[in-house]
C-alpha atoms as a PDB file:
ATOM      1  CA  UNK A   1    -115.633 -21.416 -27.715  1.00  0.00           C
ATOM      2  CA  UNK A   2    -118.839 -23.329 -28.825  1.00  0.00           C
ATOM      3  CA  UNK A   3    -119.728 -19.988 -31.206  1.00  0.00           C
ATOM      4  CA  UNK A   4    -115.943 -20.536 -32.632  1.00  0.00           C
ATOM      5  CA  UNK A   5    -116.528 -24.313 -32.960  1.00  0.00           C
ATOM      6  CA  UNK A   6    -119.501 -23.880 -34.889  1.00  0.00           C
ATOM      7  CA  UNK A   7    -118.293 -21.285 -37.272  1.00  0.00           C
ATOM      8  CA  UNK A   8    -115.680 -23.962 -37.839  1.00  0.00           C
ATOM      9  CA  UNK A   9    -118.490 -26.020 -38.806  1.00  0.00           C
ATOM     10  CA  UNK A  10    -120.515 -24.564 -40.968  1.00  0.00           C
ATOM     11  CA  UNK A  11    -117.040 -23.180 -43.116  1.00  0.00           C
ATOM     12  CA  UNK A  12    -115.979 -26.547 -43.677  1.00  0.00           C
ATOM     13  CA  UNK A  13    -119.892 -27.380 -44.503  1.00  0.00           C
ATOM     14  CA  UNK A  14    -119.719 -24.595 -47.040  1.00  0.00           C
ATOM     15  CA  UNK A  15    -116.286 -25.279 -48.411  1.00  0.00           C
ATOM     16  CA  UNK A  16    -117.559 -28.587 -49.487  1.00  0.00           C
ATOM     17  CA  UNK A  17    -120.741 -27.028 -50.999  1.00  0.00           C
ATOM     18  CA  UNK A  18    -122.963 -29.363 -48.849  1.00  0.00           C
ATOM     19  CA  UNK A  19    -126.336 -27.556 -47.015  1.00  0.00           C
ATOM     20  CA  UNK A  20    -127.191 -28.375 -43.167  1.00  0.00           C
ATOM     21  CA  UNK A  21    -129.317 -30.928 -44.817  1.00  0.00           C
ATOM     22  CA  UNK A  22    -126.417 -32.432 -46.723  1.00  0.00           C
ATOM     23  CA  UNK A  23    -124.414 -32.946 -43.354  1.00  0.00           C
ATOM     24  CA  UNK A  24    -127.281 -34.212 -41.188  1.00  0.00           C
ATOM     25  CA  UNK A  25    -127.539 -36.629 -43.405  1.00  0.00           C
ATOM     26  CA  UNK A  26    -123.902 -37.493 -43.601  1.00  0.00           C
ATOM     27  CA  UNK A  27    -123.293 -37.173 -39.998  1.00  0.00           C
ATOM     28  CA  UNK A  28    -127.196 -38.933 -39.194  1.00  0.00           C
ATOM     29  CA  UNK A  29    -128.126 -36.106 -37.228  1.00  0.00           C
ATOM     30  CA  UNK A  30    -131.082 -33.800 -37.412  1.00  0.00           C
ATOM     31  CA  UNK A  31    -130.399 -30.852 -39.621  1.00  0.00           C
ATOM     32  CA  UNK A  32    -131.876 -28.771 -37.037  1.00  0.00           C
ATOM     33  CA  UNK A  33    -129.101 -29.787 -34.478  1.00  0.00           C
ATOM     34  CA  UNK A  34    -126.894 -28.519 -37.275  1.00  0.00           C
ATOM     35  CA  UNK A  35    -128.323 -25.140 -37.251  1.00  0.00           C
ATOM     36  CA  UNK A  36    -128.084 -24.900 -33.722  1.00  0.00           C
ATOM     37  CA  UNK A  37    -124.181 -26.327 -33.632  1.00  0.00           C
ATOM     38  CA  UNK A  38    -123.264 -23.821 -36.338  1.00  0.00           C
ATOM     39  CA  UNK A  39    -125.069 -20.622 -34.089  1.00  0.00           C
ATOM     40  CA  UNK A  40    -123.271 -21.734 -31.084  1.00  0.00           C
ATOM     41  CA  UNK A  41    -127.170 -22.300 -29.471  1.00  0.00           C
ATOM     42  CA  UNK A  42    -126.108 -25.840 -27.964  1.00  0.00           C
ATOM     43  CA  UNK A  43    -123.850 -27.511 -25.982  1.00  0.00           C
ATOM     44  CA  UNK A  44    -122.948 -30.503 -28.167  1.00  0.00           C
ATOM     45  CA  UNK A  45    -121.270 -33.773 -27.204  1.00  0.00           C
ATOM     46  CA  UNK A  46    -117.972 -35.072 -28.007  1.00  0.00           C
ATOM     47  CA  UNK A  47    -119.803 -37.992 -29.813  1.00  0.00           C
ATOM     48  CA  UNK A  48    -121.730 -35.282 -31.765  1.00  0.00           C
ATOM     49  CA  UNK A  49    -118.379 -33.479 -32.613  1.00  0.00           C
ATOM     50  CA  UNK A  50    -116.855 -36.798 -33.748  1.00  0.00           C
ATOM     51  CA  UNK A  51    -119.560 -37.853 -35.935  1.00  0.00           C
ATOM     52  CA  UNK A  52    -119.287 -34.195 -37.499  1.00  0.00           C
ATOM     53  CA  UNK A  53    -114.932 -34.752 -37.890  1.00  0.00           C
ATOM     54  CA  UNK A  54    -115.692 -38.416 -39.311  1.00  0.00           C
ATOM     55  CA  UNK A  55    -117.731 -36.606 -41.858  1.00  0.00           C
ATOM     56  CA  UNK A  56    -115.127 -34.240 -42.984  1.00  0.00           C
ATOM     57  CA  UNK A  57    -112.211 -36.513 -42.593  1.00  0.00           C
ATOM     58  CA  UNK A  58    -110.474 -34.448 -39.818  1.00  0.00           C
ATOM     59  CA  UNK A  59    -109.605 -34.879 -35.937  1.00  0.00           C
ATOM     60  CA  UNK A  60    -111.237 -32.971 -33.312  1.00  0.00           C
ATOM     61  CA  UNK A  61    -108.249 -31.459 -32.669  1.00  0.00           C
ATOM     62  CA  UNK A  62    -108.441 -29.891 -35.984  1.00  0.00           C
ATOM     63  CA  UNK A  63    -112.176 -28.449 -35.341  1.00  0.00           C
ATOM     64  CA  UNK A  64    -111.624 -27.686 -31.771  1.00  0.00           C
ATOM     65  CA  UNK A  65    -108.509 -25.869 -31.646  1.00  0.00           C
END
């Protein structure tokens, strides 16, 4: 689940042409966290996964399903 999750990340990342740097800074997290989101190395937060949907405009349903 947290592998899928971040593969759902970094897609979305990519479809909007923005590097792990790009959406750390968007989402005011550490790109580094990024990395590890997208690898599915971390257990993240809902309040991480929220600031990553408020970035992209979606629901966490939409990034969790």
């Amino acid at each position: 689940m947290i592998l899928n999750i971040g593969n759902r990340v970094r897609k979305r990342r990519i479809a909007k042409g923005w590097t792990m740097m790009d959406l750390a800074y968007e989402a005011e997290m550490d790109f580094r966290q990024i990395g590890r989101i997208e690898r599915g190395e971390v257990n993240f937060t809902i309040g991480t996964l929220l600031k990553i949907c408020k970035v992209f405009n979606i629901k966490l349903k939409d990034l969790v399903k």
